[in-house]
Protein backbone atom coordinates (compact mmCIF):
# COMPACT_ATOMS: atom_id res chain seq x y z
CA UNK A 1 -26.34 -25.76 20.78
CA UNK A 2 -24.08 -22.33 20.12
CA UNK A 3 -27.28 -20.59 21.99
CA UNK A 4 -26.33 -22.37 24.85
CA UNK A 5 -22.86 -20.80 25.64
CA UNK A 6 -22.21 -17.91 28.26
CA UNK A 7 -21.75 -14.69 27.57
CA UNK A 8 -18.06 -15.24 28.84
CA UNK A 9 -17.18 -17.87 26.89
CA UNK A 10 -17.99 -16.36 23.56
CA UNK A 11 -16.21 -13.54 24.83
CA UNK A 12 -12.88 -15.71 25.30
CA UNK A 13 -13.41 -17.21 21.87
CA UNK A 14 -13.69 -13.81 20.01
CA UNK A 15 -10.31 -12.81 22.41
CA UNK A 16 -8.41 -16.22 21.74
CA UNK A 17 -9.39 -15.36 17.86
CA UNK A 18 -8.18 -11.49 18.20
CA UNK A 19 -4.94 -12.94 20.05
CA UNK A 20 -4.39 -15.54 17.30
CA UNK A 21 -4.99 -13.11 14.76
CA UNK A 22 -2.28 -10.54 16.44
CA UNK A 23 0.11 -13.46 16.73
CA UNK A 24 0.04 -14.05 13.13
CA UNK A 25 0.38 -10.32 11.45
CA UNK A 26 3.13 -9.85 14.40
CA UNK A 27 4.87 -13.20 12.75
CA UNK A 28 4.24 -13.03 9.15
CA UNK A 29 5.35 -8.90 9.02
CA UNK A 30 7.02 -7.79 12.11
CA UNK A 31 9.84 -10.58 12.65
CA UNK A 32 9.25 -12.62 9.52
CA UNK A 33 11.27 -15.62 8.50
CA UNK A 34 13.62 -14.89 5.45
CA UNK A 35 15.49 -17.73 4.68
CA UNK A 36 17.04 -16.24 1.48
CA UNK A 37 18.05 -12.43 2.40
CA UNK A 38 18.39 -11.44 -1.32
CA UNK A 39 14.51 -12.35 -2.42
CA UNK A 40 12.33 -9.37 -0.88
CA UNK A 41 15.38 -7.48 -2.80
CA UNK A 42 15.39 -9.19 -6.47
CA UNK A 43 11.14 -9.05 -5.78
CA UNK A 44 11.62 -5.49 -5.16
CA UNK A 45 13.82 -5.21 -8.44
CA UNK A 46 12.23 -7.11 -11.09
CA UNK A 47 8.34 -5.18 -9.38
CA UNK A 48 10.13 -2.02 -10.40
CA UNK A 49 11.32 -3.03 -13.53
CA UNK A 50 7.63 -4.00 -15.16
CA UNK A 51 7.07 -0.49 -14.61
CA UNK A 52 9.94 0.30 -16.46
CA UNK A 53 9.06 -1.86 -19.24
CA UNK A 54 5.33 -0.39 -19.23
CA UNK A 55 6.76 3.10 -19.60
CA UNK A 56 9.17 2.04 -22.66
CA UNK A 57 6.05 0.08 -24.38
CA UNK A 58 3.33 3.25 -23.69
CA UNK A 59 5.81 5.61 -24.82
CA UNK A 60 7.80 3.77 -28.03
CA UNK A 61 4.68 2.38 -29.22
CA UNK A 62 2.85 5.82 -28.62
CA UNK A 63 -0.27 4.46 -26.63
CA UNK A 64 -2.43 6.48 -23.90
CA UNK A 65 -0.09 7.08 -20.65
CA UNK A 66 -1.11 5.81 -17.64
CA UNK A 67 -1.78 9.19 -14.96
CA UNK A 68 1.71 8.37 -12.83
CA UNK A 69 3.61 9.19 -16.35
CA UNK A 70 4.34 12.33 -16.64
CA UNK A 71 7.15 14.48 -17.39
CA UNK A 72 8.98 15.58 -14.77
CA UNK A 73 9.49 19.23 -15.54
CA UNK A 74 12.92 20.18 -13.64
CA UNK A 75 14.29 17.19 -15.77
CA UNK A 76 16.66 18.51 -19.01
CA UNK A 77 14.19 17.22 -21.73
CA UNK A 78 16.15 14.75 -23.45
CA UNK A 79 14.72 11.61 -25.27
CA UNK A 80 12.91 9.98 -21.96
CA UNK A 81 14.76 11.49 -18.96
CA UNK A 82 12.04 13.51 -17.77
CA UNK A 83 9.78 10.17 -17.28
CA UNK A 84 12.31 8.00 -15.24
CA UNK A 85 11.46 9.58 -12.13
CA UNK A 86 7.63 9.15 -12.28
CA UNK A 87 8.56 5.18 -12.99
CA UNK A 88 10.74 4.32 -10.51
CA UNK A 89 8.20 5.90 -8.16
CA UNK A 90 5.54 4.27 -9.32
CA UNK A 91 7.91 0.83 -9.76
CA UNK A 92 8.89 1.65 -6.06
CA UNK A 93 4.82 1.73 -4.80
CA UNK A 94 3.85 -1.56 -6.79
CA UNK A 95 7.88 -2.89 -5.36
CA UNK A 96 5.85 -2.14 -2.23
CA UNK A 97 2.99 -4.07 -2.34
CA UNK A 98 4.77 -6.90 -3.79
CA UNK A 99 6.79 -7.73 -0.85
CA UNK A 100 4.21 -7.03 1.71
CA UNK A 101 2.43 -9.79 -0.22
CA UNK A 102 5.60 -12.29 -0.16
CA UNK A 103 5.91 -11.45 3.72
CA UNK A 104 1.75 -12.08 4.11
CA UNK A 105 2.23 -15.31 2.21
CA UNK A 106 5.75 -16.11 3.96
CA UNK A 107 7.06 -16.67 0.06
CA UNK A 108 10.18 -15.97 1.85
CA UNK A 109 10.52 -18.94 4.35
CA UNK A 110 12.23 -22.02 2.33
CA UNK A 111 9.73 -24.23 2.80
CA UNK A 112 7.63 -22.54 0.41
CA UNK A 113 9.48 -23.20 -2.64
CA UNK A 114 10.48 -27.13 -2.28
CA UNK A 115 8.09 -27.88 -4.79
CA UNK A 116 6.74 -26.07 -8.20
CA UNK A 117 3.15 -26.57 -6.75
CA UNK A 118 3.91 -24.53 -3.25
CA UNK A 119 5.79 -22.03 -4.95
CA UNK A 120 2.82 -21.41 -7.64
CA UNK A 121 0.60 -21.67 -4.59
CA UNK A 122 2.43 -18.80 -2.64
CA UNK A 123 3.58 -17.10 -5.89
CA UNK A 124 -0.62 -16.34 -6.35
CA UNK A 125 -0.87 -15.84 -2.76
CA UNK A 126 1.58 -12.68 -2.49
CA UNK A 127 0.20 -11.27 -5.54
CA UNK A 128 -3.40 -11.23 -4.11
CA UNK A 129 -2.90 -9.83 -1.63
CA UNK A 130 -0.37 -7.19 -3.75
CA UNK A 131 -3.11 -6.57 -6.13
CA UNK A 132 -5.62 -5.93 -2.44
CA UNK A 133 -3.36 -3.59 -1.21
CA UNK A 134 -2.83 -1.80 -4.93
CA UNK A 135 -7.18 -1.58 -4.38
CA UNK A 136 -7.31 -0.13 -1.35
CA UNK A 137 -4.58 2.18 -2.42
CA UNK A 138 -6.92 3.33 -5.40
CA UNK A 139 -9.98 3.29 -3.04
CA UNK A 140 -8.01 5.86 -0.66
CA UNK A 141 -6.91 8.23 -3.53
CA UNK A 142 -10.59 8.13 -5.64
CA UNK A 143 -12.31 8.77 -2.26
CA UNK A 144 -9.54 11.67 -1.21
CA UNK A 145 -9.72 12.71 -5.34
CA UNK A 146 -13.77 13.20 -4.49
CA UNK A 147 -13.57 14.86 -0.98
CA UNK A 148 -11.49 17.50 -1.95
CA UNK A 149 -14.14 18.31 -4.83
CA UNK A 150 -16.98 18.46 -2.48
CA UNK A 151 -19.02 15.05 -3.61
CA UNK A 152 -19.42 11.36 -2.40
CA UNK A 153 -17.32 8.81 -4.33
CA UNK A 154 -20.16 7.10 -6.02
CA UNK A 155 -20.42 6.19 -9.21
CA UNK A 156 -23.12 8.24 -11.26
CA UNK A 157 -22.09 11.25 -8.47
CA UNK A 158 -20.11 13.81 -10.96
CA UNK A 159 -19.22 12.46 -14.54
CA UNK A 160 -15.44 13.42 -14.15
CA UNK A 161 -15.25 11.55 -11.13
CA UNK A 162 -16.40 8.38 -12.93
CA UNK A 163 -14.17 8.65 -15.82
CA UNK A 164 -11.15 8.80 -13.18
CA UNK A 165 -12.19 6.14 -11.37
CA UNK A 166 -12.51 3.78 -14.76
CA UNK A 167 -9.29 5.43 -15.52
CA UNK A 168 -7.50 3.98 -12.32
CA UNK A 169 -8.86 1.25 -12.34
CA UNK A 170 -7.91 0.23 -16.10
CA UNK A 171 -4.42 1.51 -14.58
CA UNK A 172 -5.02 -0.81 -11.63
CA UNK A 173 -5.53 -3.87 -14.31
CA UNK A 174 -2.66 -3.01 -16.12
CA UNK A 175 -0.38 -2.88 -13.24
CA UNK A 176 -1.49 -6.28 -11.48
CA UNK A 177 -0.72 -8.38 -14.81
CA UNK A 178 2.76 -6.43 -15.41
């Protein structure tokens, strides 16, 4: 029965889909609806904070530091100074992703927190697609890390290579569940 459309008409489907598909990334991130002005804010603030807390647990607790903390060297070196910088940077990226994912699952508009069940529902939502966009972010920098050194990003390719990538993506792990 599909075999039996035109040409055109599949055409104007696929268009009606792009169109409908424009319509809603235009909506959901370009003039969202915020009911609440202060959330994408305290979302920002309590994203950035994890990695706050991460840096105070890896460091007290002397475990293996994630890559992003470092000492920053221009910093005086006293107690933990030199490694607020790197956090709040790296608290400002995941910040990032976390509200794009509350304006992709419109966890901003009212209606999505009248009940516990909708606001678990779009809570999960905007941290999907948070913990997508903290992927692709990893994707970009393992496949820039591997350019640069003159090899394909596979795995198997160049030992060092593979030990980053595990290493960013343990990171990756660590930051999604913060």
């Amino acid at each position: 029965a599909d075999d039996d459309r035109s040409l055109k008409e599949v055409f104007d489907e696929g268009l009606s889909y792009g169109q409908d598909i424009r319509q809603m990334v235009s909506t959901r991130f370009l003039n969202p609806v915020i009911d609440d002005r202060n959330l994408p804010l305290s979302d920002a603030l309590v994203t950035a904070s994890s990695s706050l807390l991460v840096a105070i647990v890896v460091i007290g607790g002397h475990l293996i530091r994630p890559s992003w903390l470092v000492q920053t060297e221009w910093v005086p070196n006293w107690r933990s100074l030199p490694y607020i910088l790197p956090t709040l940077t790296h608290g400002s990226l995941l910040s990032m992703c976390w509200v794009l994912g509350g304006l992709a699952a419109q966890a901003y508009e009212k209606k999505s927190w009248q009940t516990n069940t909708q606001a678990f529902s779009v809570t999960l939502k905007s941290w999907a697609f948070a913990v997508a966009l903290m992927i692709v972010g990893v994707q970009i920098g393992l496949l820039k890390e591997a350019l640069v050194n003159g090899f394909l990003p596979l795995i198997g390719e160049d030992e060092a290579f593979d030990m980053l990538a595990v290493s960013r993506y343990s990171e990756l792990i660590v930051d999604a569940f913060a």
